[in-house]
C-alpha atoms as a PDB file:
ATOM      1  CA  UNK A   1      60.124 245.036 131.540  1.00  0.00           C
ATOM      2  CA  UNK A   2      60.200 245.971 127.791  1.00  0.00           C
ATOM      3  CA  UNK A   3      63.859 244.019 127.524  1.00  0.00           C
ATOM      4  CA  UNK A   4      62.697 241.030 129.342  1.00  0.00           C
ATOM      5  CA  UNK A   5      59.447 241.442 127.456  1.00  0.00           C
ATOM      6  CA  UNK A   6      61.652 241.226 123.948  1.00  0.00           C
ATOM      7  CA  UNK A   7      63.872 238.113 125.328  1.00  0.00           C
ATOM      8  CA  UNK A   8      60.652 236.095 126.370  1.00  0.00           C
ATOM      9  CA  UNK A   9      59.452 236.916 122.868  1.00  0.00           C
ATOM     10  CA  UNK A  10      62.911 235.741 120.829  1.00  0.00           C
ATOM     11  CA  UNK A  11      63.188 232.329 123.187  1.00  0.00           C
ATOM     12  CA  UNK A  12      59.335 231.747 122.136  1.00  0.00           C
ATOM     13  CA  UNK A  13      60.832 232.538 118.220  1.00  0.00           C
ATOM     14  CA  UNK A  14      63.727 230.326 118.985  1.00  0.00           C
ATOM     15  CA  UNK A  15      61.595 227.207 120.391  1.00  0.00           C
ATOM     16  CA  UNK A  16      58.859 227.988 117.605  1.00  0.00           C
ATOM     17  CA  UNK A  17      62.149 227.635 115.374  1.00  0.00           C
ATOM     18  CA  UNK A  18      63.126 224.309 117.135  1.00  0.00           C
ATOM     19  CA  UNK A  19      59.545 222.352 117.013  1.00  0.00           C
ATOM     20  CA  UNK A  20      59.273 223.715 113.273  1.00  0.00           C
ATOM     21  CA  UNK A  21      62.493 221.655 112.498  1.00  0.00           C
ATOM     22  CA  UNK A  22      61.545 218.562 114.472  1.00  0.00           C
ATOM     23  CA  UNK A  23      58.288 218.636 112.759  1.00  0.00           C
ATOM     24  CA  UNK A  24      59.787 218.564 109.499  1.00  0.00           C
ATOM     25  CA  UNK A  25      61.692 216.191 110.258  1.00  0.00           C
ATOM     26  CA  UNK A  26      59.375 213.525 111.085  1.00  0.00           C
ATOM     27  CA  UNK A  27      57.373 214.387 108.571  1.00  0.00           C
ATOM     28  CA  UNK A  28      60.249 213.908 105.915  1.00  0.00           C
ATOM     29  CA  UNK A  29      61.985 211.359 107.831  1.00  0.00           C
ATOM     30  CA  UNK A  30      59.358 209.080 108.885  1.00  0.00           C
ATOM     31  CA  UNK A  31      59.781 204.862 109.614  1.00  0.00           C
ATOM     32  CA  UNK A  32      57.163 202.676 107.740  1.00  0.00           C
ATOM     33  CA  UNK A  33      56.486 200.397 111.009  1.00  0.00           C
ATOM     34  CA  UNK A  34      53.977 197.933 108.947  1.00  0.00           C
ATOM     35  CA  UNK A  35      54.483 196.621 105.714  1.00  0.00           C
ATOM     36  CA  UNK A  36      53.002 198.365 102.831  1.00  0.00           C
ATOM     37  CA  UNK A  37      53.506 198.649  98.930  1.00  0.00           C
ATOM     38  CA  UNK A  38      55.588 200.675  97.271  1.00  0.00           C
ATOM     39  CA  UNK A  39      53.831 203.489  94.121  1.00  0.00           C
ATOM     40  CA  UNK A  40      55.714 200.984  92.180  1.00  0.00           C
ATOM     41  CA  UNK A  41      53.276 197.992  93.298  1.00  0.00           C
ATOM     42  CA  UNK A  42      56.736 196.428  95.287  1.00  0.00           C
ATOM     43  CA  UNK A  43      56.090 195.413  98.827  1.00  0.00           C
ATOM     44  CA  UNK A  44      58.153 197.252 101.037  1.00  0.00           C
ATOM     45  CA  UNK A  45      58.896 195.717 104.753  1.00  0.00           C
ATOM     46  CA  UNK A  46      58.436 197.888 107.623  1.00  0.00           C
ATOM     47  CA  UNK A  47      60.272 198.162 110.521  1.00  0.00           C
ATOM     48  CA  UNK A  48      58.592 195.856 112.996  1.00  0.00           C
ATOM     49  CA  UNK A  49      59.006 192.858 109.746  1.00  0.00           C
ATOM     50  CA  UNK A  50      62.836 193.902 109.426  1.00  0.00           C
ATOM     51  CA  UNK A  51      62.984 194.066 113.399  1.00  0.00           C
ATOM     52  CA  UNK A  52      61.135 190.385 113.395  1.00  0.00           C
ATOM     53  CA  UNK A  53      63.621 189.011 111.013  1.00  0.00           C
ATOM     54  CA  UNK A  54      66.865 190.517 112.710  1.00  0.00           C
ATOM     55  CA  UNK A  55      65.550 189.140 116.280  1.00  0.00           C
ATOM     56  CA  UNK A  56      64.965 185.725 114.507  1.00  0.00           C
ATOM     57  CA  UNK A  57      68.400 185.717 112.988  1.00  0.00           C
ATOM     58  CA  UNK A  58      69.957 186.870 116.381  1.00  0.00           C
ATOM     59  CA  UNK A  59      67.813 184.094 118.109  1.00  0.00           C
ATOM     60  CA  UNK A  60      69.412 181.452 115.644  1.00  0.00           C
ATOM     61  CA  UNK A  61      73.049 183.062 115.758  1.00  0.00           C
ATOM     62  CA  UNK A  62      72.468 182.929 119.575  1.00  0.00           C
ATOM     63  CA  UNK A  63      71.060 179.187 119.545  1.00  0.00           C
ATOM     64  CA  UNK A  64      73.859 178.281 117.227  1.00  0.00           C
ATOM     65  CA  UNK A  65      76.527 179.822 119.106  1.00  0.00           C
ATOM     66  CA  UNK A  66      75.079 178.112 122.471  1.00  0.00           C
ATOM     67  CA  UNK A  67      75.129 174.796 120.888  1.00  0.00           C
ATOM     68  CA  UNK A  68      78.735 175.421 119.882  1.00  0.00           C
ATOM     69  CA  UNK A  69      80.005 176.798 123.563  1.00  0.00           C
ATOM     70  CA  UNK A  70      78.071 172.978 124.660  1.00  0.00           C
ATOM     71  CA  UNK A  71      80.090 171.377 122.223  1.00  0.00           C
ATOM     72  CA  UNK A  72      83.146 173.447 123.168  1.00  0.00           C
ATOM     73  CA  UNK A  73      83.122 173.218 126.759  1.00  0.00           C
ATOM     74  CA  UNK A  74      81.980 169.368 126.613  1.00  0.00           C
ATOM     75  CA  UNK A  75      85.625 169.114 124.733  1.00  0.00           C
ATOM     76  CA  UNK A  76      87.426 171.326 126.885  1.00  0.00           C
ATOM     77  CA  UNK A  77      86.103 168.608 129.605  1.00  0.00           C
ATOM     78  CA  UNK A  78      87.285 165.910 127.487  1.00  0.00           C
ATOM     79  CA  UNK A  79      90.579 167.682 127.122  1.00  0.00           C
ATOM     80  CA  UNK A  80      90.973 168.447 130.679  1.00  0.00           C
ATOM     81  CA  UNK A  81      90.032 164.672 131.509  1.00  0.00           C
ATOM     82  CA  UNK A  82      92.782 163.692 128.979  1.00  0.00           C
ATOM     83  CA  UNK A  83      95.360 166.209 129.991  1.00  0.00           C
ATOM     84  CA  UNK A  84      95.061 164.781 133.671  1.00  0.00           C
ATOM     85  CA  UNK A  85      95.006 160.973 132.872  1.00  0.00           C
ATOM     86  CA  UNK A  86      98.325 161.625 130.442  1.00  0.00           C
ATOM     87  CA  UNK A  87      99.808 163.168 133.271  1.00  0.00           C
ATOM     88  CA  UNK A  88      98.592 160.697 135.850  1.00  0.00           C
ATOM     89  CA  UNK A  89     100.649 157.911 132.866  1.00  0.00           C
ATOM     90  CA  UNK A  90     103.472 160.417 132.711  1.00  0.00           C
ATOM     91  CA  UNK A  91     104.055 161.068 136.236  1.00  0.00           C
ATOM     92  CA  UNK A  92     103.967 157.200 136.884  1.00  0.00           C
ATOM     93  CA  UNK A  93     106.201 156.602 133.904  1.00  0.00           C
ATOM     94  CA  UNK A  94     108.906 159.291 135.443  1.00  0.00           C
ATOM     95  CA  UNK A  95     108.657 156.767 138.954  1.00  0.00           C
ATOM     96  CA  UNK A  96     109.288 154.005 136.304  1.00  0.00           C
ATOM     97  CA  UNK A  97     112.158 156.249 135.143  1.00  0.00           C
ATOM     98  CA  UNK A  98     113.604 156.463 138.938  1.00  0.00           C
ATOM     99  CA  UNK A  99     112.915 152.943 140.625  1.00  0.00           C
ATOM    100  CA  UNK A 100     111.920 150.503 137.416  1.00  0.00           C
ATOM    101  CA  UNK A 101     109.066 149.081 136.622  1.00  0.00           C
ATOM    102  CA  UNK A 102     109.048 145.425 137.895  1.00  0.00           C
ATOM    103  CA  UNK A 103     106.297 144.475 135.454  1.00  0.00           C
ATOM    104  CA  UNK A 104     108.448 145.059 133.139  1.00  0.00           C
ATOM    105  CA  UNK A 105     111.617 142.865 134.061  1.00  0.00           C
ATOM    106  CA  UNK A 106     112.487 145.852 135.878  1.00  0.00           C
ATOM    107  CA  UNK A 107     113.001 148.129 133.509  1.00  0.00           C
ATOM    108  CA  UNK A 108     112.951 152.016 133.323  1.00  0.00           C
ATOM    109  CA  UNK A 109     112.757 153.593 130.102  1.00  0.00           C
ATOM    110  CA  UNK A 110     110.577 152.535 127.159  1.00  0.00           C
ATOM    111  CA  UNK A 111     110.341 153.487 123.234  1.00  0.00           C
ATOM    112  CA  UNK A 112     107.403 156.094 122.645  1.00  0.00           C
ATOM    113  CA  UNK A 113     103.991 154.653 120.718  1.00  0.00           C
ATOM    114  CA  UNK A 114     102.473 157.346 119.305  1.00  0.00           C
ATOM    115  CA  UNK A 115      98.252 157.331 118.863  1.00  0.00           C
ATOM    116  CA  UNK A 116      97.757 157.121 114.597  1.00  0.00           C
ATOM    117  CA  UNK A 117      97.145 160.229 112.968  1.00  0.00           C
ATOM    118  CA  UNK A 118      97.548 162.988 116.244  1.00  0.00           C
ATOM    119  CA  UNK A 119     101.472 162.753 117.294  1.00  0.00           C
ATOM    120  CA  UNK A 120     100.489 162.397 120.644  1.00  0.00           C
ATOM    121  CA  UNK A 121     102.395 159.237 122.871  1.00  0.00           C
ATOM    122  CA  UNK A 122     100.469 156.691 123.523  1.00  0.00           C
ATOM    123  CA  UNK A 123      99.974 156.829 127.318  1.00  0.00           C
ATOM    124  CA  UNK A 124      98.196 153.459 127.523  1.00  0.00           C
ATOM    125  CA  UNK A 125     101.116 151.420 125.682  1.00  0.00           C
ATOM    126  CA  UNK A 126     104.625 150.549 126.291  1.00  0.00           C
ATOM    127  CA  UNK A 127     107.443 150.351 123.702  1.00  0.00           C
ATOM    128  CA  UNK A 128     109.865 147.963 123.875  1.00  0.00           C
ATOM    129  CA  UNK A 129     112.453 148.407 126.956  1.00  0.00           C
ATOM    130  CA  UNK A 130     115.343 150.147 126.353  1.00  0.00           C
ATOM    131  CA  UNK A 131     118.532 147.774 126.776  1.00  0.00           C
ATOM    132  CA  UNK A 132     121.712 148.940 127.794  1.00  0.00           C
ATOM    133  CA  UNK A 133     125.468 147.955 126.573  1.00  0.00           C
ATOM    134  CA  UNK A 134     125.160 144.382 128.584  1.00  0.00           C
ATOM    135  CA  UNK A 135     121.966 143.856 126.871  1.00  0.00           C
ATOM    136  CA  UNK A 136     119.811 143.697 129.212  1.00  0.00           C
ATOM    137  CA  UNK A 137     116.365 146.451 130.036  1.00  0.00           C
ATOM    138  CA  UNK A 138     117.930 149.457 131.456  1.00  0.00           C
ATOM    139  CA  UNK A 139     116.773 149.984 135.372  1.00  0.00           C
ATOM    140  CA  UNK A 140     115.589 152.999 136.737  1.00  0.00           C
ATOM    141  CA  UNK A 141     118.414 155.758 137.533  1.00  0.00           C
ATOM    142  CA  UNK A 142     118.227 155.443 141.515  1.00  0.00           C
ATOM    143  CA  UNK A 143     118.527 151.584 140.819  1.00  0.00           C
ATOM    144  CA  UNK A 144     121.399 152.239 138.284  1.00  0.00           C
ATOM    145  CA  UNK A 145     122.618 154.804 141.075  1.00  0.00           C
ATOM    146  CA  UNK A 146     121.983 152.367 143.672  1.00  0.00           C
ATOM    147  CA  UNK A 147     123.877 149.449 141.529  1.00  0.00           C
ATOM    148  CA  UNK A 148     127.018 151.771 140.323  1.00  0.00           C
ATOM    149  CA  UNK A 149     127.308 152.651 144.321  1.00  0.00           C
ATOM    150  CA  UNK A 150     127.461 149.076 145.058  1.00  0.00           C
ATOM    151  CA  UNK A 151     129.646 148.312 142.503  1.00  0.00           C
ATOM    152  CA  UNK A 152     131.761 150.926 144.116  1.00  0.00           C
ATOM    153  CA  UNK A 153     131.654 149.592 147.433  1.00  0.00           C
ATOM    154  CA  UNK A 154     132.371 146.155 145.700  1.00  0.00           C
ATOM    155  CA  UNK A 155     135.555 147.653 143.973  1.00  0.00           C
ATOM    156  CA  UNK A 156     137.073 149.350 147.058  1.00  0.00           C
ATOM    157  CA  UNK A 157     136.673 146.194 148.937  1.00  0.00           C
ATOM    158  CA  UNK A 158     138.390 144.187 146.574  1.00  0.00           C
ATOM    159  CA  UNK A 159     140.898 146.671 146.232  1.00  0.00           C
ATOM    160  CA  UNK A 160     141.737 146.659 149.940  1.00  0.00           C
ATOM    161  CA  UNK A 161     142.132 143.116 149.705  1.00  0.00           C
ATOM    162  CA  UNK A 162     144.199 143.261 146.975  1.00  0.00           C
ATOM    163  CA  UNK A 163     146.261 145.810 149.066  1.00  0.00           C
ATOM    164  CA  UNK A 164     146.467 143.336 151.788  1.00  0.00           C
ATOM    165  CA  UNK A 165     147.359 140.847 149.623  1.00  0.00           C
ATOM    166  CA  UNK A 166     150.052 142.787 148.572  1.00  0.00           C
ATOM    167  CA  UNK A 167     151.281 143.660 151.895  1.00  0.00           C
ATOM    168  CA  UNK A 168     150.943 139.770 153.022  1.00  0.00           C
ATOM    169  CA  UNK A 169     152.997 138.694 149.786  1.00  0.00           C
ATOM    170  CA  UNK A 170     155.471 141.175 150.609  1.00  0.00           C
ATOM    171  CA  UNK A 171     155.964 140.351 154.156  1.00  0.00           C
ATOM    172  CA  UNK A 172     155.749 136.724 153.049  1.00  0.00           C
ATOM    173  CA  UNK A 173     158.612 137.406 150.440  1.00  0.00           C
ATOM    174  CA  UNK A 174     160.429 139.135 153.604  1.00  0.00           C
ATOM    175  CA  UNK A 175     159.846 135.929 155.568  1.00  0.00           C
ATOM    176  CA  UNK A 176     160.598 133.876 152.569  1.00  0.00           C
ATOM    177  CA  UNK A 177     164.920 135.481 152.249  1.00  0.00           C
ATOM    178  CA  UNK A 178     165.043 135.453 156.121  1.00  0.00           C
ATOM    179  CA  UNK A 179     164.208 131.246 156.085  1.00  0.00           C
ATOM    180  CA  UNK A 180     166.424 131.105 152.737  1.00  0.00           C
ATOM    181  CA  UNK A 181     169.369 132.934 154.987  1.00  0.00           C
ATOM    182  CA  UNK A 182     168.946 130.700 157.786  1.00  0.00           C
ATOM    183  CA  UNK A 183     168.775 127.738 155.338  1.00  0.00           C
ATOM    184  CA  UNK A 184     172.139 128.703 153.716  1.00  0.00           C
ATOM    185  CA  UNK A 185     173.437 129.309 157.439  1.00  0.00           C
ATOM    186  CA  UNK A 186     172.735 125.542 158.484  1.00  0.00           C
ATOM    187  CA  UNK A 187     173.584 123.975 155.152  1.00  0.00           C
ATOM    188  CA  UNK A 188     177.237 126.490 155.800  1.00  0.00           C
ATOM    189  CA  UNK A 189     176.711 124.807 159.518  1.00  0.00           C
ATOM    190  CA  UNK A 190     175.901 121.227 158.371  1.00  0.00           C
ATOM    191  CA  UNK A 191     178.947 121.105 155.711  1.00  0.00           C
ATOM    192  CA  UNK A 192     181.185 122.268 158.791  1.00  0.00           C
ATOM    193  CA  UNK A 193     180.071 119.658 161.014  1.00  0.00           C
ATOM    194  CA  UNK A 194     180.575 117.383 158.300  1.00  0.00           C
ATOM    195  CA  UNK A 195     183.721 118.444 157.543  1.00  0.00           C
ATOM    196  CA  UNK A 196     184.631 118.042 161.138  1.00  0.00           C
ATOM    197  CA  UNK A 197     182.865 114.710 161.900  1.00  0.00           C
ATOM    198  CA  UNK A 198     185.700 113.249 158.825  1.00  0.00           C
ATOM    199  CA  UNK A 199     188.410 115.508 160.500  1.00  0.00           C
ATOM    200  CA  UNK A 200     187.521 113.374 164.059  1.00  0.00           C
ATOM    201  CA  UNK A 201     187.206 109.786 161.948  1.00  0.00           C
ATOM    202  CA  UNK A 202     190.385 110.126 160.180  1.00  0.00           C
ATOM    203  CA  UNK A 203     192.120 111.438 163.764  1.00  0.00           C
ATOM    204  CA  UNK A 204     190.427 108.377 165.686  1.00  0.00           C
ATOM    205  CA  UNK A 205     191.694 105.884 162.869  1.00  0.00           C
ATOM    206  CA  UNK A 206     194.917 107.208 163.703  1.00  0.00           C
ATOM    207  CA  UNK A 207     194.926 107.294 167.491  1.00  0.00           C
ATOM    208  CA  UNK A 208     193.863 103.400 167.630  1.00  0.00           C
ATOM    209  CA  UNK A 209     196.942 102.559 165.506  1.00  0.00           C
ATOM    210  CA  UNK A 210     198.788 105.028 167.336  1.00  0.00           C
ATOM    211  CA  UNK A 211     197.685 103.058 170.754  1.00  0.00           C
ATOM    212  CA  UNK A 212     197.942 100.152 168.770  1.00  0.00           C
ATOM    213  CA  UNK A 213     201.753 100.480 168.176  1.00  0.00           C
ATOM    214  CA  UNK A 214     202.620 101.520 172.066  1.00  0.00           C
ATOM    215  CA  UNK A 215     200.668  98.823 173.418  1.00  0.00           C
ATOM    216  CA  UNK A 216     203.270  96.736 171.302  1.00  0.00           C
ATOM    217  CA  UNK A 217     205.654  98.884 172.063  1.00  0.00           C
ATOM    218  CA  UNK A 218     205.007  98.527 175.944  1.00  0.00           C
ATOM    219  CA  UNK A 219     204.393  94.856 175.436  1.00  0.00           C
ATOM    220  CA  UNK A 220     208.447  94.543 174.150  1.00  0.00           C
ATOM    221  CA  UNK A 221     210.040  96.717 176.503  1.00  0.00           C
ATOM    222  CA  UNK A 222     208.287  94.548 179.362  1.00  0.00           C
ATOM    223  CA  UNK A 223     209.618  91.366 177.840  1.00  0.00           C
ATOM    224  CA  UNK A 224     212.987  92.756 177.433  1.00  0.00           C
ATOM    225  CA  UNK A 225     212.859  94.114 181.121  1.00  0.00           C
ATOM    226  CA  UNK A 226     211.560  90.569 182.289  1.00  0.00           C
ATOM    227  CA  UNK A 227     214.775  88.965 180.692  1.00  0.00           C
ATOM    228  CA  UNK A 228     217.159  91.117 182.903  1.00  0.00           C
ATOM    229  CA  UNK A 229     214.895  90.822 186.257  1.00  0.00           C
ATOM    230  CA  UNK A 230     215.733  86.750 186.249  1.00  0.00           C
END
């Protein structure tokens, strides 16, 4: 009992200690709340006038700084808005791009215009059309795609004609010695035949004086015969 008696004693010594300090403390360290004036005859804020002023300037920090998120998120609207109505003109200038803009003669790609003083295209204006080497707006790439496939189509066709042309002319150049041949064979043919036809005059010339001179011939011997029949 005596040794709890002495511990009870030294914790009452201890929190005696303890509230002494505190005390002291606030006494030494104590906060003005109201205003009041200094030995010197200066006025000296207290607390709840410095608290006043720094809830005030928080207030208008806080009103400021609301104002400027408005203002901030009205433009981030505005930008938004912007972004998607650019895009909206870019997406529709990329179908220009693929199929030509018929507006526009047709064509697909335009010079930039840029909006003064930002560097920015100008989404709601058109350039002039680009041209290509014929000088005319260049179409849209599936048209150009669509025109170079054609063109191909066009060439192979022509140059299957051409083939068959080729093959025609040759056969016709075939047909063309084979007629030639037979025309040298008959004009060989008609010179014989003309050849002969003379051979067959100049033998019937002869055979008429040939009959010419027996028939005389006959005609004599039957007068001499008729001179020893009487």
């Amino acid at each position: 009992m005596m040794i709890l008696g002495k511990l009870l004693v030294f914790l009452n010594l201890i929190v005696g200690l303890a509230m002494l300090s505190w005390a002291v403390g606030l006494y030494t360290q104590k906060l003005n709340w109201l205003d009041h004036t200094s030995a010197e005859g200066e006025k000296v804020e207290g607390e709840i006038t410095q608290l006043k002023a720094e809830i005030d300037q928080l207030t208008l920090e806080a009103r400021i700084a609301s104002q400027g998120w408005g203002l901030a998120y009205e433009a981030l609207g505005d930008a938004e808005k912007s972004r998607d109505d650019r895009q909206k003109a870019f997406d529709q200038r990329l179908v220009w791009a693929r199929t030509g803009n018929r507006m526009a003669m047709g064509g697909g790609f335009f010079r930039d215009e840029f909006l003064p003083g930002s560097g920015l295209i100008d989404t709601d204006k058109l350039g002039a059309p680009i041209k290509g080497p014929d000088g005319n707006p260049l179409r849209g790439a599936e048209t150009l795609t669509q025109t170079i496939e054609a063109n191909n189509q066009a060439t192979k066709t022509a140059l299957d004609a051409i083939n068959k042309l080729r093959l025609e002319q040759q056969q016709l150049q075939k047909d063309e010695k084979l007629l030639q041949a037979k025309v040298d064979r008959q004009a060989v043919f008609y010179d014989n035949l003309a050849n002969e036809i003379r051979y067959l005059e100049a033998f019937e010339i002869n055979w008429y004086e040939q009959l010419g001179t027996v028939q005389r011939r006959k005609a004599q011997l039957t007068k001499r015969l008729s001179e020893f029949q009487q």
